[in-house]
N, C-alpha and C. Protein backbone atom coordinates (compact mmCIF):
# COMPACT_ATOMS: atom_id res chain seq x y z
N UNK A 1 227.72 127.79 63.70
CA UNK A 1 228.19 126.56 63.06
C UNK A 1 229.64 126.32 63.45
N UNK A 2 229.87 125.02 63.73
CA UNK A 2 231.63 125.14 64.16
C UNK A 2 231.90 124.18 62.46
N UNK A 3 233.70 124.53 62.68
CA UNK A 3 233.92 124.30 61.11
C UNK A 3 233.76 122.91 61.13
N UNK A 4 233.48 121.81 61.64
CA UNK A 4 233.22 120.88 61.07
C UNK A 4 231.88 120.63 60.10
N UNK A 5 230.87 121.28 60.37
CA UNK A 5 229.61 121.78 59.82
C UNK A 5 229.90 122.46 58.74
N UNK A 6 230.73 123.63 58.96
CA UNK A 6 231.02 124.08 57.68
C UNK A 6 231.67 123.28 56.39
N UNK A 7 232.51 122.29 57.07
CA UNK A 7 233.59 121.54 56.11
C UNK A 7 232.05 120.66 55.75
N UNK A 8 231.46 120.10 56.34
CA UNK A 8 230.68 119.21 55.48
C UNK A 8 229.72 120.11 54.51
N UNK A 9 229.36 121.29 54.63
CA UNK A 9 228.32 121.93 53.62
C UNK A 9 229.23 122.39 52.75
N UNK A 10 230.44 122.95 52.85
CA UNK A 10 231.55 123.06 51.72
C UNK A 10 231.65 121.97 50.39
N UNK A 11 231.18 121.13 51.27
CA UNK A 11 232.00 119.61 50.46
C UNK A 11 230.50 118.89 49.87
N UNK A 12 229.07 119.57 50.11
CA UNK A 12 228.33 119.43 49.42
C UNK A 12 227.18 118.43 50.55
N UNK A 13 227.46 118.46 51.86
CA UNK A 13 226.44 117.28 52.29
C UNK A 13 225.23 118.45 52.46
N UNK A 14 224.11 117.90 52.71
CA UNK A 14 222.74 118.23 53.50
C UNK A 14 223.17 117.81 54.85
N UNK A 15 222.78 118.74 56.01
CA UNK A 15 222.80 118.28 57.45
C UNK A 15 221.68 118.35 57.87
N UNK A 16 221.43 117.18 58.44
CA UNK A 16 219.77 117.35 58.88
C UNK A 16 219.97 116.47 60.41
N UNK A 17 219.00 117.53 61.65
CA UNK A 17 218.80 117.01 62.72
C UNK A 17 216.94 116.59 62.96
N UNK A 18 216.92 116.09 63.87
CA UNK A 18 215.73 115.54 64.06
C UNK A 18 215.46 115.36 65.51
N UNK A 19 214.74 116.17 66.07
CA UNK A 19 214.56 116.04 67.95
C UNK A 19 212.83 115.64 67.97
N UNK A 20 212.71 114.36 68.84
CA UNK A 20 211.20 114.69 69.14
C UNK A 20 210.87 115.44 70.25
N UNK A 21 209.36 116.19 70.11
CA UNK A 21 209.11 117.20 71.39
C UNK A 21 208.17 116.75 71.83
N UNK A 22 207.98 116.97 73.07
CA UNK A 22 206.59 117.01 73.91
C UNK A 22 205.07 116.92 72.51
N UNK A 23 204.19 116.13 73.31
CA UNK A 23 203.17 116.21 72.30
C UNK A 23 202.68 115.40 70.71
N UNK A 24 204.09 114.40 70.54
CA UNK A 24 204.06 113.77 69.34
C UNK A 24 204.55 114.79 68.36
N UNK A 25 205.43 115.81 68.60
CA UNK A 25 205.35 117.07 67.82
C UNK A 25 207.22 116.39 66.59
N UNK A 26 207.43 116.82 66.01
CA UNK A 26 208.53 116.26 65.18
C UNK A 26 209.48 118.10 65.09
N UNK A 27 210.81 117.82 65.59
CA UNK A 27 211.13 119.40 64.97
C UNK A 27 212.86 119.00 63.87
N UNK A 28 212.21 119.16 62.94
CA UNK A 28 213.43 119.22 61.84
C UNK A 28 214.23 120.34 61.44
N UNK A 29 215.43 119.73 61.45
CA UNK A 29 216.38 121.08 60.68
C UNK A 29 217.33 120.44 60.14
N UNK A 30 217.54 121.32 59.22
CA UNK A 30 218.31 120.91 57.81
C UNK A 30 219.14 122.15 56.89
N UNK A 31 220.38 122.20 56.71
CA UNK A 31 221.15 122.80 56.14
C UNK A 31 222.07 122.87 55.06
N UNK A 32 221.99 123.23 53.92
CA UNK A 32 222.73 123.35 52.94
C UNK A 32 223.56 124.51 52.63
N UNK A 33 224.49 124.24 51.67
CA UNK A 33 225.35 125.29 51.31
C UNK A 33 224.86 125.75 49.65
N UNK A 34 224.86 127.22 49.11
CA UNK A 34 224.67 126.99 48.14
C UNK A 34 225.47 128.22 47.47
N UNK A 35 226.01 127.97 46.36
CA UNK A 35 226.96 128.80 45.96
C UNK A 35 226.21 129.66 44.72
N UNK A 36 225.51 130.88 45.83
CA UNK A 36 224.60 132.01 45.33
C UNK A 36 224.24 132.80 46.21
N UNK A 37 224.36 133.96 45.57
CA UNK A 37 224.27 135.09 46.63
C UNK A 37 222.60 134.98 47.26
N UNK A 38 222.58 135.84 48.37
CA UNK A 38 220.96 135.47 49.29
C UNK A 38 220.31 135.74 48.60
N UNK A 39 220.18 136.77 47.52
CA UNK A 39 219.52 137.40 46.56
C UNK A 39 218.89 136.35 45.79
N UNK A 40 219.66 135.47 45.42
CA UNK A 40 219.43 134.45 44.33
C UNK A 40 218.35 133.88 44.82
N UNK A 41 219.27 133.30 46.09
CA UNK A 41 218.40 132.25 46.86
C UNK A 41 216.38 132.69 47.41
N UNK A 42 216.72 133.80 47.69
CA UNK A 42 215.65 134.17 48.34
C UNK A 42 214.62 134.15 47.14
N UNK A 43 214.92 134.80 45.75
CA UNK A 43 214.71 134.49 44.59
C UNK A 43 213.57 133.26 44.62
N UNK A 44 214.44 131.76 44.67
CA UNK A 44 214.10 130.82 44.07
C UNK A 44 213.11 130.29 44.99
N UNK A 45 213.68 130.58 47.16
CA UNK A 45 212.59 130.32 48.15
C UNK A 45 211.19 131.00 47.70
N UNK A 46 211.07 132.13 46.85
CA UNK A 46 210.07 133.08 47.23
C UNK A 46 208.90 132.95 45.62
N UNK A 47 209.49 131.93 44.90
CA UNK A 47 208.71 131.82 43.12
C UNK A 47 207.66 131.03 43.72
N UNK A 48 206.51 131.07 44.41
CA UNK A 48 205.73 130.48 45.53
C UNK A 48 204.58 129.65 44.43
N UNK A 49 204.20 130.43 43.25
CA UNK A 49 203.81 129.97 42.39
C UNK A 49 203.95 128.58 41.53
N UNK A 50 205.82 129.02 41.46
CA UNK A 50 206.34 127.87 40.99
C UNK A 50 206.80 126.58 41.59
N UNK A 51 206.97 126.72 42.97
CA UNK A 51 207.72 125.51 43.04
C UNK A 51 207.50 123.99 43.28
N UNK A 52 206.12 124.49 42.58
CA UNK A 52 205.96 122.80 42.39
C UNK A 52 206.34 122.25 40.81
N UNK A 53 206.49 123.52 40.34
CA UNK A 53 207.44 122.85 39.22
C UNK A 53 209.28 121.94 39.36
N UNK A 54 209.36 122.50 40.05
CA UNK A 54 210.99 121.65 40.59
C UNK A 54 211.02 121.50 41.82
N UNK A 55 210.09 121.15 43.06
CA UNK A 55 210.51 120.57 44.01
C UNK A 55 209.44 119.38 44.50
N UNK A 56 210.73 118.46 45.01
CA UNK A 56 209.49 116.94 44.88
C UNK A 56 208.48 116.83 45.91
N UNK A 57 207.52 116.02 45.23
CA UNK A 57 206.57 116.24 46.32
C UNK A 57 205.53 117.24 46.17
N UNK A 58 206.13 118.56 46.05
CA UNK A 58 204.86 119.40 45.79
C UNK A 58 204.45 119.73 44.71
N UNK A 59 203.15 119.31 44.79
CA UNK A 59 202.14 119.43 43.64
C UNK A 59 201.56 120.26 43.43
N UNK A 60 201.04 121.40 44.17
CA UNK A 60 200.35 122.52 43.75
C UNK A 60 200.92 123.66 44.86
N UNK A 61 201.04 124.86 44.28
CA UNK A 61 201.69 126.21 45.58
C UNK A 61 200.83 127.24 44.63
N UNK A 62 199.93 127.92 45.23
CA UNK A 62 199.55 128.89 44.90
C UNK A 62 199.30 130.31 45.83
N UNK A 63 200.16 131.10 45.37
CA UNK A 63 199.42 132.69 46.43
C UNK A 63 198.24 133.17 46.42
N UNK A 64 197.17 132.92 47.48
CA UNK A 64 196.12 133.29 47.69
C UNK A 64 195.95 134.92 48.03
N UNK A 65 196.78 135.12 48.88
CA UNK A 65 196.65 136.83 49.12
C UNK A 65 197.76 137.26 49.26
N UNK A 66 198.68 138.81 49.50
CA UNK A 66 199.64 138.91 49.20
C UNK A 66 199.17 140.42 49.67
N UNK A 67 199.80 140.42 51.23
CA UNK A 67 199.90 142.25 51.48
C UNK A 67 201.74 142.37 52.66
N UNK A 68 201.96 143.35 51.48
CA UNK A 68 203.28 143.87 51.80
C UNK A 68 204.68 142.94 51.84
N UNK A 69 204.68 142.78 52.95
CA UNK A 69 205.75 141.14 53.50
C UNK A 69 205.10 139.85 54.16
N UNK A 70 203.67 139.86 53.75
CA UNK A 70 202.84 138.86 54.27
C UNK A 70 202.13 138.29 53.24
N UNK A 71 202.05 136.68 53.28
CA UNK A 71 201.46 135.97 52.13
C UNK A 71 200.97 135.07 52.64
N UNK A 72 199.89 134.17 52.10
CA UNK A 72 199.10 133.34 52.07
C UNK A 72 199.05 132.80 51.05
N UNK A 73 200.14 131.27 51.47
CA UNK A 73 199.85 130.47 50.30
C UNK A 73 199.32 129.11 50.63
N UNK A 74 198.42 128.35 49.39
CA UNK A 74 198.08 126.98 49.34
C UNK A 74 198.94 126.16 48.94
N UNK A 75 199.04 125.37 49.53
CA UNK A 75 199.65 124.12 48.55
C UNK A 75 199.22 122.95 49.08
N UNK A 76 199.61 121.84 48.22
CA UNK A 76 199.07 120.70 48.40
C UNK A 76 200.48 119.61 47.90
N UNK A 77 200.66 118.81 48.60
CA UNK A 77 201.71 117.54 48.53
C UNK A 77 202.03 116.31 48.69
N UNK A 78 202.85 115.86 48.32
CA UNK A 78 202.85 113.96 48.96
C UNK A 78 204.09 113.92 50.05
N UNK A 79 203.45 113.11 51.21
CA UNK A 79 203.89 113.03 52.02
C UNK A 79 204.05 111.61 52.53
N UNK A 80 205.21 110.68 53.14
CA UNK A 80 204.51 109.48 53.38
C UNK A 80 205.97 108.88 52.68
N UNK A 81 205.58 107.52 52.84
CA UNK A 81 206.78 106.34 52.04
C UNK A 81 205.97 105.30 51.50
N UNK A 82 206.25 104.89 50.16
CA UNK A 82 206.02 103.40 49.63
C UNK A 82 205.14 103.79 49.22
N UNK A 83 203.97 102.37 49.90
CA UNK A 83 202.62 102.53 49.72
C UNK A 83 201.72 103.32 50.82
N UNK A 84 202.50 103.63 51.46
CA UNK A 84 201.86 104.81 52.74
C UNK A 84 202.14 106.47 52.57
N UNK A 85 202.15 106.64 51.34
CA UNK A 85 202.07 108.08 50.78
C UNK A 85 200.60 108.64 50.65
N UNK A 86 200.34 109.84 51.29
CA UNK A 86 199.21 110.43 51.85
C UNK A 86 199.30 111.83 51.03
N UNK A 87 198.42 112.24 49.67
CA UNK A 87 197.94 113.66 49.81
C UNK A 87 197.71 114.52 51.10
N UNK A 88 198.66 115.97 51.13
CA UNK A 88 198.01 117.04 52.32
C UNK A 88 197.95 117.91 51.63
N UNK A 89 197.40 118.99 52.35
CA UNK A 89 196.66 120.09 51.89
C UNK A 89 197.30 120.84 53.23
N UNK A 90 197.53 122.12 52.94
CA UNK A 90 197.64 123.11 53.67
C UNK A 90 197.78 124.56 53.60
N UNK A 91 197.07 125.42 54.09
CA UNK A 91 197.27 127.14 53.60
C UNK A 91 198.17 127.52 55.11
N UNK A 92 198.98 128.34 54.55
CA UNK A 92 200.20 128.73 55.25
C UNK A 92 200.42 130.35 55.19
N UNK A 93 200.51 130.84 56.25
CA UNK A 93 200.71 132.12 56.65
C UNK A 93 202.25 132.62 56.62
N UNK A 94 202.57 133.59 55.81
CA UNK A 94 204.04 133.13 55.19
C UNK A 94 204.55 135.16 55.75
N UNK A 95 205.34 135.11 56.66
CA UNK A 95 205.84 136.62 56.82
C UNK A 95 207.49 136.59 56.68
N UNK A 96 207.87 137.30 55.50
CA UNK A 96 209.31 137.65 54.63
C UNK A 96 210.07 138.65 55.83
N UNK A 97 210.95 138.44 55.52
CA UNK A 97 211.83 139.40 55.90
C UNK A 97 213.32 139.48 54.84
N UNK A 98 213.14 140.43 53.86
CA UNK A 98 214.04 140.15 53.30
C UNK A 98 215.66 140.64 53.42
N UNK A 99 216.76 140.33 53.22
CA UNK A 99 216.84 139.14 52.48
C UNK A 99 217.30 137.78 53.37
N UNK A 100 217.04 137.66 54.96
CA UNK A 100 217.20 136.96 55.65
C UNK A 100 216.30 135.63 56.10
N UNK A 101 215.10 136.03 56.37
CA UNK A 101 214.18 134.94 56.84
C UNK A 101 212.77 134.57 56.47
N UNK A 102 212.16 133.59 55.85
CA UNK A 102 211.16 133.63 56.04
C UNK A 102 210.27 132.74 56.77
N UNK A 103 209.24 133.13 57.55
CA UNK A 103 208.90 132.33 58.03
C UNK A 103 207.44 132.26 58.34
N UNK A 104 207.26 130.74 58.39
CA UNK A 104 205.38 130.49 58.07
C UNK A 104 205.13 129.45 59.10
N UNK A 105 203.82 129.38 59.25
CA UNK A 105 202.60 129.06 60.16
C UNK A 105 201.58 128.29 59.23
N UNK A 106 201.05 126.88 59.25
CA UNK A 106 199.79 126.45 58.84
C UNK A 106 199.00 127.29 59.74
N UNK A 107 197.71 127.25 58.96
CA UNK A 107 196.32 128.31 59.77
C UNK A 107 195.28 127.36 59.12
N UNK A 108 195.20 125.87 58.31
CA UNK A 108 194.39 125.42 57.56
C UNK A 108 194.80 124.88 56.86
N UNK A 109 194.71 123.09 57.48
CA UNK A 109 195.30 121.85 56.86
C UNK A 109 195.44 120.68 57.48
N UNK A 110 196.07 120.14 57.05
CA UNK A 110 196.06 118.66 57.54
C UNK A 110 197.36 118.60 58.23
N UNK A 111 197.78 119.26 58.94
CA UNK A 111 198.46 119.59 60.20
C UNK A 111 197.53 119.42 61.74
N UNK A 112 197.99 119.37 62.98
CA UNK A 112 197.52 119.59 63.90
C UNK A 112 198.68 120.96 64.50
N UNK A 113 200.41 120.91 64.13
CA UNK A 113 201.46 121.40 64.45
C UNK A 113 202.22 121.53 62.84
N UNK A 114 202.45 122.65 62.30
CA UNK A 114 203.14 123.11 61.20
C UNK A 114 203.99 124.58 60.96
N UNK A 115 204.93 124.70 61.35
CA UNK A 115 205.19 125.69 61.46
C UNK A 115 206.60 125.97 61.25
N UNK A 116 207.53 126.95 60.93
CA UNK A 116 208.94 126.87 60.73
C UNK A 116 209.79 128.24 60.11
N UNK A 117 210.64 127.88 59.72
CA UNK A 117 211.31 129.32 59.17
C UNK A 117 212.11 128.83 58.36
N UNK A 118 212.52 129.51 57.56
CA UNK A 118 213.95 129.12 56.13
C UNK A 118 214.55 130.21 56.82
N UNK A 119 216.25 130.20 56.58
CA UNK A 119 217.12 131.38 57.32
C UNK A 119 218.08 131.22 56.35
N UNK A 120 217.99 132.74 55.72
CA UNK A 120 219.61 132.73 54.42
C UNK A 120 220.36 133.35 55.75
N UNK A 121 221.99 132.69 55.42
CA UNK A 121 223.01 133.40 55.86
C UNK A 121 224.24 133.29 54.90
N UNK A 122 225.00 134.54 54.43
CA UNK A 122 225.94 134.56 53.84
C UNK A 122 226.71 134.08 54.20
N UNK A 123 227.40 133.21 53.62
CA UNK A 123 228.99 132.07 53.30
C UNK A 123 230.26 133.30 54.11
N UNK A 124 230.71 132.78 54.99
CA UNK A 124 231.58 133.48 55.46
C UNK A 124 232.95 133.77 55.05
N UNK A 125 233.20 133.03 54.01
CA UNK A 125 235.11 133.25 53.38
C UNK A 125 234.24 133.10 52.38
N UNK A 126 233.08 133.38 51.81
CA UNK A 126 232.95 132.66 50.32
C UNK A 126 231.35 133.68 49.49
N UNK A 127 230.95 133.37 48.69
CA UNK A 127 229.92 134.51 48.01
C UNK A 127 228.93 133.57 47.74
N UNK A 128 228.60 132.30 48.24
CA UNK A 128 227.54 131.52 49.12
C UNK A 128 226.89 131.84 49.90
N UNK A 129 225.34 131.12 50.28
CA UNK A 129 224.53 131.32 51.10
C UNK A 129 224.85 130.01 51.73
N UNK A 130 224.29 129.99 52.99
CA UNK A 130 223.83 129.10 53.93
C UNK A 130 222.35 128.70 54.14
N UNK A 131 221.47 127.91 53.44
CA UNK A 131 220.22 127.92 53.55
C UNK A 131 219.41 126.82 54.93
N UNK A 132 218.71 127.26 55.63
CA UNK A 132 218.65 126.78 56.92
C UNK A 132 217.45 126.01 57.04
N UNK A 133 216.66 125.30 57.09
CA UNK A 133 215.16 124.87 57.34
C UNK A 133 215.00 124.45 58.53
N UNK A 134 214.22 124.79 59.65
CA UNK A 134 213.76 124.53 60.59
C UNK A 134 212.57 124.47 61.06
N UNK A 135 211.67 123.46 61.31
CA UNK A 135 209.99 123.58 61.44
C UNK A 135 209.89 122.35 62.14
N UNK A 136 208.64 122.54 63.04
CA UNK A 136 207.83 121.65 63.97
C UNK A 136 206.53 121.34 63.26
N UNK A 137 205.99 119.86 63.21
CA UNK A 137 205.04 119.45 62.82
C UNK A 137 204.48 118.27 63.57
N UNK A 138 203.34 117.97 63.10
CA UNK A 138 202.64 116.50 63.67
C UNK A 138 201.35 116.64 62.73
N UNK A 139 201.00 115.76 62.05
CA UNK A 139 200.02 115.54 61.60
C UNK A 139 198.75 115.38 62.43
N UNK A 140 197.80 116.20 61.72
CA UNK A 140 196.29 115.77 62.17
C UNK A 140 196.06 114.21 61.97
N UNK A 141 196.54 113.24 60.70
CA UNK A 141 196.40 111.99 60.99
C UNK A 141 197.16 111.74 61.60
N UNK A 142 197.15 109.96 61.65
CA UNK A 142 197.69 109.34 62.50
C UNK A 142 199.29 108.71 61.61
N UNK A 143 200.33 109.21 62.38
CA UNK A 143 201.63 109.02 61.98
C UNK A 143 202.61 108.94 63.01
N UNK A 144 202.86 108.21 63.70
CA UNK A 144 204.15 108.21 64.51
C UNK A 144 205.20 109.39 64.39
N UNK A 145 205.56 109.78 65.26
CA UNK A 145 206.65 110.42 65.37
C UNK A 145 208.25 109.66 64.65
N UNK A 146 207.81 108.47 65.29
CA UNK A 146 209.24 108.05 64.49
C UNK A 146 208.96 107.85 62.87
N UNK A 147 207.99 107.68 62.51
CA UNK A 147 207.26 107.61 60.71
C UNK A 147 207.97 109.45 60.26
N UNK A 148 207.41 110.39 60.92
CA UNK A 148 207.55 111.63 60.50
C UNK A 148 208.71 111.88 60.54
N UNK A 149 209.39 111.43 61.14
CA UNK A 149 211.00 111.89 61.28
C UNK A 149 211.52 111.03 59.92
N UNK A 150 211.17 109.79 60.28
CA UNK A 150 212.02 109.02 59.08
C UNK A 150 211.41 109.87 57.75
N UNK A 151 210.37 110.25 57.59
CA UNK A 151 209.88 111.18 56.00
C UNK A 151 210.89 112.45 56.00
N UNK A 152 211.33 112.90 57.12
CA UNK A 152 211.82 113.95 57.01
C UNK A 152 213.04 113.78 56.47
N UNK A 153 213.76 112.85 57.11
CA UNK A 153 215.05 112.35 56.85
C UNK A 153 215.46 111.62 55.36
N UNK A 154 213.97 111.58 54.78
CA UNK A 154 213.90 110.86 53.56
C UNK A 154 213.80 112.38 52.43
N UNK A 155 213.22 113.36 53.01
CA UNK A 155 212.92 114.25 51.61
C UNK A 155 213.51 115.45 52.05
N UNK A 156 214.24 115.80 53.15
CA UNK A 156 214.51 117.25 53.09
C UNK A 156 216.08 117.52 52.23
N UNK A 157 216.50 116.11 52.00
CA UNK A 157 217.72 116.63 50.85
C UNK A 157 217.58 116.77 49.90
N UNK A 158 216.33 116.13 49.25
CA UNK A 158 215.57 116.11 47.76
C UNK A 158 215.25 117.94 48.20
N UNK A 159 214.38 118.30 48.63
CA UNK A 159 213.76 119.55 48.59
C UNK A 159 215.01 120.60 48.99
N UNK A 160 216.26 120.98 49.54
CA UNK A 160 216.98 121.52 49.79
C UNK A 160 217.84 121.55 48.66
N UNK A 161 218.36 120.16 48.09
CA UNK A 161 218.96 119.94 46.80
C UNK A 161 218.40 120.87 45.41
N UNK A 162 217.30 120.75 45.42
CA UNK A 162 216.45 121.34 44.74
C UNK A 162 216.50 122.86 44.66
N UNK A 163 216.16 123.66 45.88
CA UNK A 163 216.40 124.87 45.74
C UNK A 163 218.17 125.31 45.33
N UNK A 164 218.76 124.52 45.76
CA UNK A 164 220.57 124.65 45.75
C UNK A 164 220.19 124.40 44.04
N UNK A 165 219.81 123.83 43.48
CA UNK A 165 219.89 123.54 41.83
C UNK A 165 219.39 124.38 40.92
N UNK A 166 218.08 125.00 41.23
CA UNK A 166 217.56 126.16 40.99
C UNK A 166 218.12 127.65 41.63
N UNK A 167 218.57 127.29 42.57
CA UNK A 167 218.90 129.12 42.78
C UNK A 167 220.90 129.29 42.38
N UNK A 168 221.39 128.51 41.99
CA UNK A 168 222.74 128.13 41.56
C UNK A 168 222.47 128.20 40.06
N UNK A 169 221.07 128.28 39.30
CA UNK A 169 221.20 128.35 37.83
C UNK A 169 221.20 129.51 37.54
N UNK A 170 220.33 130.32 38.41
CA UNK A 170 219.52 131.99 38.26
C UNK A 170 221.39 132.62 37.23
């Protein structure tokens, strides 16, 4: 990160990039600052159960199986703008590494391309995390690339905000 990046997550923005790839594929990333140790954070990434209680959009997260640092979870969400908001469904292959990364794979959903990683990194002058989101997608329906980007650009500060609000209460 050069400090201009830093000065803006200091000062409270979401940074979010957006590249299209080969394939109709969408790859997002998005970064917040959050003033809680990784512990916390990883905490609030990892209540897999819960977080469709406080994060928008998702409506159901449930752990289907659960061996060692490997999980399998369902969930189901709204995706979309306006009146072009679309229920998905997807089970996700989820491998931890704690207290740094986690990162998951759709295997079964309404994906064709779903895939990504969350990355804690400790606040460098400070007792903050750095929370990272990065993932490639494209829907099995039909959605433009420029549609998916603009959704992305529409909800990944709601959903980043969110964990920063919950893992800042712990």
């Amino acid at each position: 990160m050069n400090e201009t990046e830093i000065q803006q997550l200091l000062k409270g923005d979401v940074l979010i990039s957006l590249t299209y790839l080969p394939d109709d594929v969408v790859s997002a990333s998005s970064k917040i600052y959050i003033d809680a140790t990784p512990a916390k954070v990883w905490e609030t990434l990892t209540d897999y159960d819960n977080l469709s209680s406080y994060l928008p959009k998702v409506m159901v997260s449930k752990v289907v199986e659960r061996h060692d640092d490997e999980i399998i979870l369902d969930q189901t969400g709204k995706t979309g703008i306006f009146i072009f908001e679309k229920i998905v469904h997807f089970r996700l292959k989820i491998r931890e590494e704690f207290p740094k990364q986690i990162v998951f794979e759709q295997i079964a959903g309404d994906f064709a391309v779903y895939r990504g990683e969350w990355v804690l990194e400790p606040g460098n002058a400070t007792q903050g995390t750095v929370l990272s989101y990065n993932a490639e997608m494209k829907p099995l329906f039909f959605a433009p690339p420029i549609l998916v980007s603009f959704v992305q650009r529409q909800d990944l500060p709601g959903i980043l905000k969110a964990h920063k609000q919950k893992a800042e209460a712990l």
